[in-house]
PDB file of N, CA and C in Angstrom:
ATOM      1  N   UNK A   1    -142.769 -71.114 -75.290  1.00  0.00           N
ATOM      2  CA  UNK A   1    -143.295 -72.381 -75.740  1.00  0.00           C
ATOM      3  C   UNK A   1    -144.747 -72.481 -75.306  1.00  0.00           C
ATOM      4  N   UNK A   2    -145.809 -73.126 -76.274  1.00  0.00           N
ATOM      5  CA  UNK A   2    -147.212 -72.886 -75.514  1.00  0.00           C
ATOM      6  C   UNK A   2    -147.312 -74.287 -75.714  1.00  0.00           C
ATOM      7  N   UNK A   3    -148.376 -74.622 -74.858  1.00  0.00           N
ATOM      8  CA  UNK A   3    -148.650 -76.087 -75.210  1.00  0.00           C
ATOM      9  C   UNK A   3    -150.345 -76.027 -75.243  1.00  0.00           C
ATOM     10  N   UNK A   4    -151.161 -76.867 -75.818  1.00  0.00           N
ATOM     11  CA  UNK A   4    -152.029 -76.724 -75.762  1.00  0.00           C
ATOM     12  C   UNK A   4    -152.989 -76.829 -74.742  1.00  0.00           C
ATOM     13  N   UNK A   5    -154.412 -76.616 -74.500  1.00  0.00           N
ATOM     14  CA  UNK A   5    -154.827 -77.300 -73.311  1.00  0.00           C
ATOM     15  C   UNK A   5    -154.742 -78.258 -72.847  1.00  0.00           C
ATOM     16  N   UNK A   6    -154.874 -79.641 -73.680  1.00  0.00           N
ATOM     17  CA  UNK A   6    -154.536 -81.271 -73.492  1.00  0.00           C
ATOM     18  C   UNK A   6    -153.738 -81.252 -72.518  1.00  0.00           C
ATOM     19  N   UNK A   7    -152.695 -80.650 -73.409  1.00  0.00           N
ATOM     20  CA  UNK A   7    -151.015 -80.849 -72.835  1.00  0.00           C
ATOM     21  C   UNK A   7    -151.251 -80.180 -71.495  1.00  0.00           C
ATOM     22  N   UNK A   8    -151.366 -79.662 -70.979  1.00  0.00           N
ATOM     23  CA  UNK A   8    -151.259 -78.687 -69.847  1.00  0.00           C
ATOM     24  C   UNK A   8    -152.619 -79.819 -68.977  1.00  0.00           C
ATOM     25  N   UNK A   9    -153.575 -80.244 -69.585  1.00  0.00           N
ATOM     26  CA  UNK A   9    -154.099 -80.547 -68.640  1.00  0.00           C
ATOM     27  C   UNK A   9    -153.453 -82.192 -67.945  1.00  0.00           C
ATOM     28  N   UNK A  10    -153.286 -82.424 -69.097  1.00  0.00           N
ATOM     29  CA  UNK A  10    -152.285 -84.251 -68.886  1.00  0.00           C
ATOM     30  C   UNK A  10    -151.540 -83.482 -68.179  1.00  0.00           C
ATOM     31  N   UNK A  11    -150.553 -83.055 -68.265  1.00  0.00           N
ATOM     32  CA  UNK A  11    -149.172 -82.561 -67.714  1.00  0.00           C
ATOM     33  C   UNK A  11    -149.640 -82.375 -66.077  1.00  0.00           C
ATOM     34  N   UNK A  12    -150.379 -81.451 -65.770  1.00  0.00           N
ATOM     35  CA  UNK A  12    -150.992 -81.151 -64.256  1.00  0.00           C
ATOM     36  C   UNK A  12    -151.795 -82.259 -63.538  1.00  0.00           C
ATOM     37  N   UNK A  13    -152.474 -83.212 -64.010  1.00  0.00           N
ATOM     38  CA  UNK A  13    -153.635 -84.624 -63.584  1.00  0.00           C
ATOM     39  C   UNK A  13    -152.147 -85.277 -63.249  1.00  0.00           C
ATOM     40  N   UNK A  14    -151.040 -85.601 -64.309  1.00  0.00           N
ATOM     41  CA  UNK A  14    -150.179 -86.553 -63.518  1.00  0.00           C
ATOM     42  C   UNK A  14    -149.212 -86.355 -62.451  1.00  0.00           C
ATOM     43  N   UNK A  15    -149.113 -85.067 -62.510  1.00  0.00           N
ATOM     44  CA  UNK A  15    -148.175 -84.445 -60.976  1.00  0.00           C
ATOM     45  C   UNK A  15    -149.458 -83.839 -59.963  1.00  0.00           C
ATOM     46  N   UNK A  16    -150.304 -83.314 -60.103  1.00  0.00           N
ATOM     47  CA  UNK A  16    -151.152 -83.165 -58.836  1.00  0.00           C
ATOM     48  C   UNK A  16    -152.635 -82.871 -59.891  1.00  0.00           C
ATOM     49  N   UNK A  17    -153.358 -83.484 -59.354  1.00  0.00           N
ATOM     50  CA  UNK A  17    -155.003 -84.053 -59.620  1.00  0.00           C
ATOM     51  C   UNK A  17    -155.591 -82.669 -59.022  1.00  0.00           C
ATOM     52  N   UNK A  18    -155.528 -82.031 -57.906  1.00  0.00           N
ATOM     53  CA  UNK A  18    -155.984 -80.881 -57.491  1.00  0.00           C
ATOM     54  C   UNK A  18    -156.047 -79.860 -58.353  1.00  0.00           C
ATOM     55  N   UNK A  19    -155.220 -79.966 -58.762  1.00  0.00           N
ATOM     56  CA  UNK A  19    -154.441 -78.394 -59.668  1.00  0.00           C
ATOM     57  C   UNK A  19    -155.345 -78.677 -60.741  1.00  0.00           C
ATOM     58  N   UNK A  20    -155.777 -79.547 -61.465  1.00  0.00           N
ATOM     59  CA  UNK A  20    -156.709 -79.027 -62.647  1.00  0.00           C
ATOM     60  C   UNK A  20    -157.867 -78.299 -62.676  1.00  0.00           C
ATOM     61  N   UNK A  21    -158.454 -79.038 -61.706  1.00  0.00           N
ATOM     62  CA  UNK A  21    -159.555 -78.065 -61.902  1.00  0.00           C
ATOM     63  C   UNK A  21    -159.312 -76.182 -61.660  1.00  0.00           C
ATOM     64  N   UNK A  22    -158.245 -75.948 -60.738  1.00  0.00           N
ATOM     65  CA  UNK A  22    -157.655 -74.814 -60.990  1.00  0.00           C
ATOM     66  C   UNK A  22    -157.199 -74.477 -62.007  1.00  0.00           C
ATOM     67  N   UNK A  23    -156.541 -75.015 -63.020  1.00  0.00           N
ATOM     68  CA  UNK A  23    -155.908 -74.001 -64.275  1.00  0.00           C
ATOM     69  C   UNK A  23    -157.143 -74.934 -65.197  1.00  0.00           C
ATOM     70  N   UNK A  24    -158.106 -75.207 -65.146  1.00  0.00           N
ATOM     71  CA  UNK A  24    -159.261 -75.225 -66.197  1.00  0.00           C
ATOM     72  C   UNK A  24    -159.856 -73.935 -65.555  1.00  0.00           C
ATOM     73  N   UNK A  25    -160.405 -74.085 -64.994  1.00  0.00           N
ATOM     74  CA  UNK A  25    -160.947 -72.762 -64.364  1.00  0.00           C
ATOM     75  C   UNK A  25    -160.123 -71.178 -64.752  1.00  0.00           C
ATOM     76  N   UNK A  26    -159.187 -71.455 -64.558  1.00  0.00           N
ATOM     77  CA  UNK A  26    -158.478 -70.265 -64.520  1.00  0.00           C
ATOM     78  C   UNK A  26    -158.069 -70.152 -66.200  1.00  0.00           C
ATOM     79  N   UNK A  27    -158.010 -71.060 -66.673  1.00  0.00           N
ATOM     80  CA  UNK A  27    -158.066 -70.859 -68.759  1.00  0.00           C
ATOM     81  C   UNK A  27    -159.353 -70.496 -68.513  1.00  0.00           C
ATOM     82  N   UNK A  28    -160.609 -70.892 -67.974  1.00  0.00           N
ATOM     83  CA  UNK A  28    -161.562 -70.285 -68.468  1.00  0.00           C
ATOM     84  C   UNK A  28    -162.045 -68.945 -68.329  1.00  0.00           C
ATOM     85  N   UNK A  29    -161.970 -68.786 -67.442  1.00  0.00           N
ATOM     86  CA  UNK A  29    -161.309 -67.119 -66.865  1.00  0.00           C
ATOM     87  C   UNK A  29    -161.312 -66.316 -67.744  1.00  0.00           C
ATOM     88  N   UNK A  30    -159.790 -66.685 -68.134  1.00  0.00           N
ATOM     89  CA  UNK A  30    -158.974 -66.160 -68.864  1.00  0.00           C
ATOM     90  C   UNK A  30    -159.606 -65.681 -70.353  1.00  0.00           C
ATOM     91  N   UNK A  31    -160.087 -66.710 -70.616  1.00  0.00           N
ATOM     92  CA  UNK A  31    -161.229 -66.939 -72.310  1.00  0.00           C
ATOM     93  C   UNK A  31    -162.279 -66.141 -72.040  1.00  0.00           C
ATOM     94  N   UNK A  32    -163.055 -66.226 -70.659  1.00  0.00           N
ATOM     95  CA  UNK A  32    -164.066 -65.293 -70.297  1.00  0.00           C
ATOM     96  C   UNK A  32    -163.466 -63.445 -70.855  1.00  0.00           C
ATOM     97  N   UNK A  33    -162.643 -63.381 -69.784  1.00  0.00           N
ATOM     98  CA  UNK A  33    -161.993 -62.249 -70.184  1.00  0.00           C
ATOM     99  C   UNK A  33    -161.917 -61.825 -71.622  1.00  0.00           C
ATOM    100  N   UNK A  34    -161.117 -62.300 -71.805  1.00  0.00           N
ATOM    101  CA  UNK A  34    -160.711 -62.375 -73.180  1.00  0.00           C
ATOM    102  C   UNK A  34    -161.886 -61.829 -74.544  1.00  0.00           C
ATOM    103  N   UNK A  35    -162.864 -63.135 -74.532  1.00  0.00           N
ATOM    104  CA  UNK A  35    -164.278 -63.158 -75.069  1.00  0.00           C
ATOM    105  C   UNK A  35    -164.702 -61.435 -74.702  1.00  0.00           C
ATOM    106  N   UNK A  36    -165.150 -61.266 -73.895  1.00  0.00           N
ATOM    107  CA  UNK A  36    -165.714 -59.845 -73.372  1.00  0.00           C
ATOM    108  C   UNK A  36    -164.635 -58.954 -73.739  1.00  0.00           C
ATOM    109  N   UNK A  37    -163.701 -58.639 -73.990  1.00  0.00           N
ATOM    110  CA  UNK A  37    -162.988 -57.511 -74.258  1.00  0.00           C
ATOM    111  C   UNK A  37    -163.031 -57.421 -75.674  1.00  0.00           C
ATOM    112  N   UNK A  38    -163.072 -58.472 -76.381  1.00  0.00           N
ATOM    113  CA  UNK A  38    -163.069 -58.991 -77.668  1.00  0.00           C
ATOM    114  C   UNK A  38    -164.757 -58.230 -77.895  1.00  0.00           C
ATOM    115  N   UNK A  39    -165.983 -58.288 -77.290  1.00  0.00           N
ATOM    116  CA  UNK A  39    -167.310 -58.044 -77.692  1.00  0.00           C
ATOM    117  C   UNK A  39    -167.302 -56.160 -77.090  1.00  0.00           C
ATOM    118  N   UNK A  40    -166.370 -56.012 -76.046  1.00  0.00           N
ATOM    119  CA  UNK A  40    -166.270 -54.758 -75.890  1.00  0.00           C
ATOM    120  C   UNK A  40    -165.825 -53.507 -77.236  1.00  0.00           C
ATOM    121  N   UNK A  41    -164.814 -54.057 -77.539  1.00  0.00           N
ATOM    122  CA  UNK A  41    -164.210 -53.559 -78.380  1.00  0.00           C
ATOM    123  C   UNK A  41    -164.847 -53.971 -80.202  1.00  0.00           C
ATOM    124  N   UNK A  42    -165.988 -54.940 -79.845  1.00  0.00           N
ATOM    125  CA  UNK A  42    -166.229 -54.895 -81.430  1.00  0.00           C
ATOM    126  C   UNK A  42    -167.751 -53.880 -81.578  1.00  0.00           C
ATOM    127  N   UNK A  43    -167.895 -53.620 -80.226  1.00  0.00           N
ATOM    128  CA  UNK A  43    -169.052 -52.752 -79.802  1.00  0.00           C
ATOM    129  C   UNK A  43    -168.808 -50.910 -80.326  1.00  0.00           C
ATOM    130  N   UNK A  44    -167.584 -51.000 -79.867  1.00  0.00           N
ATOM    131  CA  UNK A  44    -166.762 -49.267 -79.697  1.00  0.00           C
ATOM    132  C   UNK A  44    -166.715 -49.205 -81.231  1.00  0.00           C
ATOM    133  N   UNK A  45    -166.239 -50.376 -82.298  1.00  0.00           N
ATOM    134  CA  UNK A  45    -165.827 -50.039 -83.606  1.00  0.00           C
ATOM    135  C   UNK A  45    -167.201 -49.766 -84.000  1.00  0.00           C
ATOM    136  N   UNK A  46    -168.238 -50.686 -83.791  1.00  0.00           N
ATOM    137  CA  UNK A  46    -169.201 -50.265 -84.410  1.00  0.00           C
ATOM    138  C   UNK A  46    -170.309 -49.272 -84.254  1.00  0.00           C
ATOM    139  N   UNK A  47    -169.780 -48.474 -82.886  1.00  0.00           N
ATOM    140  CA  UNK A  47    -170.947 -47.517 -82.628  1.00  0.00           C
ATOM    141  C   UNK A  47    -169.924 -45.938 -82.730  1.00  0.00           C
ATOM    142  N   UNK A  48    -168.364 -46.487 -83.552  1.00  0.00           N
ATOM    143  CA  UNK A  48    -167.691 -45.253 -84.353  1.00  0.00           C
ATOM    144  C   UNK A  48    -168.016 -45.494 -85.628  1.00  0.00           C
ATOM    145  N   UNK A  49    -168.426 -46.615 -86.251  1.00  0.00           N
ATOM    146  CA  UNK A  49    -168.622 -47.080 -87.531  1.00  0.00           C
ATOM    147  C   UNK A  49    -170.009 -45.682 -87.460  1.00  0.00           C
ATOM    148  N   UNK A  50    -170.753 -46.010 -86.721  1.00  0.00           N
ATOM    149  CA  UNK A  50    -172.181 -45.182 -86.837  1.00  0.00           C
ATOM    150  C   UNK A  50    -172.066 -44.115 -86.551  1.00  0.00           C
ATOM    151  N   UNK A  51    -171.207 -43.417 -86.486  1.00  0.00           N
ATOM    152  CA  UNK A  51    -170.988 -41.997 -85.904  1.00  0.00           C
ATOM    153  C   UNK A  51    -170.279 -41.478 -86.973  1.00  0.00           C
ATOM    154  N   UNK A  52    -169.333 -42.246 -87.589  1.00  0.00           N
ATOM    155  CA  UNK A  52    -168.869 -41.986 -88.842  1.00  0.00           C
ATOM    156  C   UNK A  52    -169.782 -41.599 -89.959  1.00  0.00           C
ATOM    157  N   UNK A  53    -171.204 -42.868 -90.067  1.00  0.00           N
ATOM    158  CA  UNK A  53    -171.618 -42.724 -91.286  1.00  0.00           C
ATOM    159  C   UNK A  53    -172.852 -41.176 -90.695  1.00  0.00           C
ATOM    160  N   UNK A  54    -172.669 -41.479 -89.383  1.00  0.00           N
ATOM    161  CA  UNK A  54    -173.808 -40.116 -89.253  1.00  0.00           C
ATOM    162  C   UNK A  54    -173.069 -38.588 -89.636  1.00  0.00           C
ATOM    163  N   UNK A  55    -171.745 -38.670 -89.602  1.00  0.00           N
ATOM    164  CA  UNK A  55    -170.967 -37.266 -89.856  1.00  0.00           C
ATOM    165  C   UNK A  55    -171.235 -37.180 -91.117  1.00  0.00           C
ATOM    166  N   UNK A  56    -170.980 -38.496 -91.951  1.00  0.00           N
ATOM    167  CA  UNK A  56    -171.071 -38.511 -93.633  1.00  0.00           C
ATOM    168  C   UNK A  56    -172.519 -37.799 -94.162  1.00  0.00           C
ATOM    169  N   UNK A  57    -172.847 -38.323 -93.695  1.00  0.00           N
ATOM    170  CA  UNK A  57    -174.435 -38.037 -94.134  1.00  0.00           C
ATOM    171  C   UNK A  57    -174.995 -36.499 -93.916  1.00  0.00           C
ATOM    172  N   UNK A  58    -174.582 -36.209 -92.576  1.00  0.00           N
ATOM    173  CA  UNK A  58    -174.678 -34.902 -92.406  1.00  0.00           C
ATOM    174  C   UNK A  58    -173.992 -34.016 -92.828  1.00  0.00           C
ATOM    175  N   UNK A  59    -172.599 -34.129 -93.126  1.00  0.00           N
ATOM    176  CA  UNK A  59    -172.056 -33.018 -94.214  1.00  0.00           C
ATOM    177  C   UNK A  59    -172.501 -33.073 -95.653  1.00  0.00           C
ATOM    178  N   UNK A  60    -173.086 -34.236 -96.073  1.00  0.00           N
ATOM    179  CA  UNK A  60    -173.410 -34.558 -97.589  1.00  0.00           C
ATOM    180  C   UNK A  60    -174.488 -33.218 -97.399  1.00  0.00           C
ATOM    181  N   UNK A  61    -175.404 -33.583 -96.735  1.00  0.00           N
ATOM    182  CA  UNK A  61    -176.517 -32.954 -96.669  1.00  0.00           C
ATOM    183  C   UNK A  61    -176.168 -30.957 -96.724  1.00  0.00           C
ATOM    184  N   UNK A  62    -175.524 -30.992 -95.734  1.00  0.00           N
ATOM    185  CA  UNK A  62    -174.684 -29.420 -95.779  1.00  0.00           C
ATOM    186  C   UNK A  62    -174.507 -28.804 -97.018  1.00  0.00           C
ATOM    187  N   UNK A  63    -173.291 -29.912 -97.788  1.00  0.00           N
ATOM    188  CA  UNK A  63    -172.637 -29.769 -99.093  1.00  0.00           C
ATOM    189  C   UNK A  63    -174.092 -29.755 -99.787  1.00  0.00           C
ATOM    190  N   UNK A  64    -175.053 -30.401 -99.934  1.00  0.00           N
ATOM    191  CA  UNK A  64    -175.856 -30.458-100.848  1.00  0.00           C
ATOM    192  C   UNK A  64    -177.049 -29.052-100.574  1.00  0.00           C
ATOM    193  N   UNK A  65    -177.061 -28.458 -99.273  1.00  0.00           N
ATOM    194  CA  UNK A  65    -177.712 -27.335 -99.447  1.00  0.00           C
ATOM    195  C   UNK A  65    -176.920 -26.136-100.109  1.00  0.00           C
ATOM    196  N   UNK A  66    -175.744 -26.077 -99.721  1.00  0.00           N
ATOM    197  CA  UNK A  66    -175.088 -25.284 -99.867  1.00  0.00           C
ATOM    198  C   UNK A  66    -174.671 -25.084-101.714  1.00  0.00           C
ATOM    199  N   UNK A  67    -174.812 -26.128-102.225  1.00  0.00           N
ATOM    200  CA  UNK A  67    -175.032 -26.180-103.809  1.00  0.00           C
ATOM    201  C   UNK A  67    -176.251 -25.382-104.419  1.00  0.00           C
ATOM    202  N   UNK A  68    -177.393 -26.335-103.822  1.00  0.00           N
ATOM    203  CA  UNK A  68    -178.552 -25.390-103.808  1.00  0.00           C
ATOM    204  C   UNK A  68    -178.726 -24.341-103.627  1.00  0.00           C
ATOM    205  N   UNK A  69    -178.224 -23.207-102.694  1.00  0.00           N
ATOM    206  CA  UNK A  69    -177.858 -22.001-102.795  1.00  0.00           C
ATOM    207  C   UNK A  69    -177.311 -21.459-103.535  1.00  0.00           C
ATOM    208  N   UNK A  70    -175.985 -22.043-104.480  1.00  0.00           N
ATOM    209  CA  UNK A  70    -175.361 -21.406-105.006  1.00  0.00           C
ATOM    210  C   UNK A  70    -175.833 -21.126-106.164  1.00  0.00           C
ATOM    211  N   UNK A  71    -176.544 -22.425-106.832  1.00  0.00           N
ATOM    212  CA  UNK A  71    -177.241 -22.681-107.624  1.00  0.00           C
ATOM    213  C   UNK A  71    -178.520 -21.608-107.797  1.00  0.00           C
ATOM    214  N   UNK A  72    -179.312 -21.228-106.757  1.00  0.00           N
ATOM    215  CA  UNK A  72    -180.122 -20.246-106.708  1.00  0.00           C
ATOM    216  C   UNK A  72    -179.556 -18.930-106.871  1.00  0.00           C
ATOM    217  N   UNK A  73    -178.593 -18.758-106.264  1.00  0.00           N
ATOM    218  CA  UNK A  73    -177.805 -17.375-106.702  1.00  0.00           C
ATOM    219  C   UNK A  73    -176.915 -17.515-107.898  1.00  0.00           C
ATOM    220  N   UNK A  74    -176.788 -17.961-108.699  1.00  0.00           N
ATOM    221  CA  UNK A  74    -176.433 -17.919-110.340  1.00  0.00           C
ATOM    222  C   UNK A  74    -177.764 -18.148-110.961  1.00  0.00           C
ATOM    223  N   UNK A  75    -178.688 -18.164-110.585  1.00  0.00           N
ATOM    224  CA  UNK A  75    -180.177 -18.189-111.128  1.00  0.00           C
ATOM    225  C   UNK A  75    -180.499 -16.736-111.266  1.00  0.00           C
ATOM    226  N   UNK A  76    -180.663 -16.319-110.117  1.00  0.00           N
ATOM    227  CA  UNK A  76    -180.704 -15.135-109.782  1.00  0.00           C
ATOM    228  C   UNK A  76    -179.989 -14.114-110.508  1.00  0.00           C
ATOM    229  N   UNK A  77    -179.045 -14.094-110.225  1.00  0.00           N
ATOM    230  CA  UNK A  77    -177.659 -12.996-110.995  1.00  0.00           C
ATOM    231  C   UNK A  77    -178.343 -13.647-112.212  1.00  0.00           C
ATOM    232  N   UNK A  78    -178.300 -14.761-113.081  1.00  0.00           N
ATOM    233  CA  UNK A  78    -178.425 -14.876-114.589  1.00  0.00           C
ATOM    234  C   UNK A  78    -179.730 -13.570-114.996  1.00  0.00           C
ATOM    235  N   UNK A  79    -180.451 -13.699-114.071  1.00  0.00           N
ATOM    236  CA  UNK A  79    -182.053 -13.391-114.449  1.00  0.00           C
ATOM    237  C   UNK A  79    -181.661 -11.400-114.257  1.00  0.00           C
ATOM    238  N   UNK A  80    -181.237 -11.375-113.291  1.00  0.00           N
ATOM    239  CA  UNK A  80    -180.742  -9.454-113.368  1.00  0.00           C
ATOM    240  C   UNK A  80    -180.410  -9.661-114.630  1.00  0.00           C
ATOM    241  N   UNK A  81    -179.453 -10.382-114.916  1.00  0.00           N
ATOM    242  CA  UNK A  81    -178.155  -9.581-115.972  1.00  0.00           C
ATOM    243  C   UNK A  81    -179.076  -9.260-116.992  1.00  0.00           C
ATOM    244  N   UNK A  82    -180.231  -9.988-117.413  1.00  0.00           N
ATOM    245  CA  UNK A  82    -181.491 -10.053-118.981  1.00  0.00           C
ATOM    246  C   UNK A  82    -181.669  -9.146-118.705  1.00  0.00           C
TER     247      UNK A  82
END
């Protein structure tokens, strides 16, 4: 069962007044945490996002010399065979 913050904070002010500022604190914490693992991890996707498009790019480039070669050698062979 979750209750919201309200609830949790009413609920704790009317049985002990001390205790809130402890579990505000400690939700905030918690959100702190939370927040940062959340910016950790949107960090990791995007610096595989960039590693991704750098592999892409660099095999394009491969594939595209490697055409060019081939391309030069059926140039070649065409031009013997005359």
């Amino acid at each position: 069962m979750s209750l919201t913050d309200q609830q949790v904070t009413t609920t704790v002010t009317t049985s002990r007044p001390r205790q809130t500022t402890h579990q505000n604190r400690s939700t905030t914490m918690n959100t702190m945490h939370e927040d940062l693992a959340r910016a950790h991890m949107s960090a990791r996707l995007g610096e595989a996002q960039e590693l991704r498009a750098g592999h892409h790019l660099a095999r394009a480039r491969r594939l595209s010399r490697r055409a060019e070669r081939a391309a030069q050698q059926a140039r070649l062979a065409l031009a013997r065979a005359l």
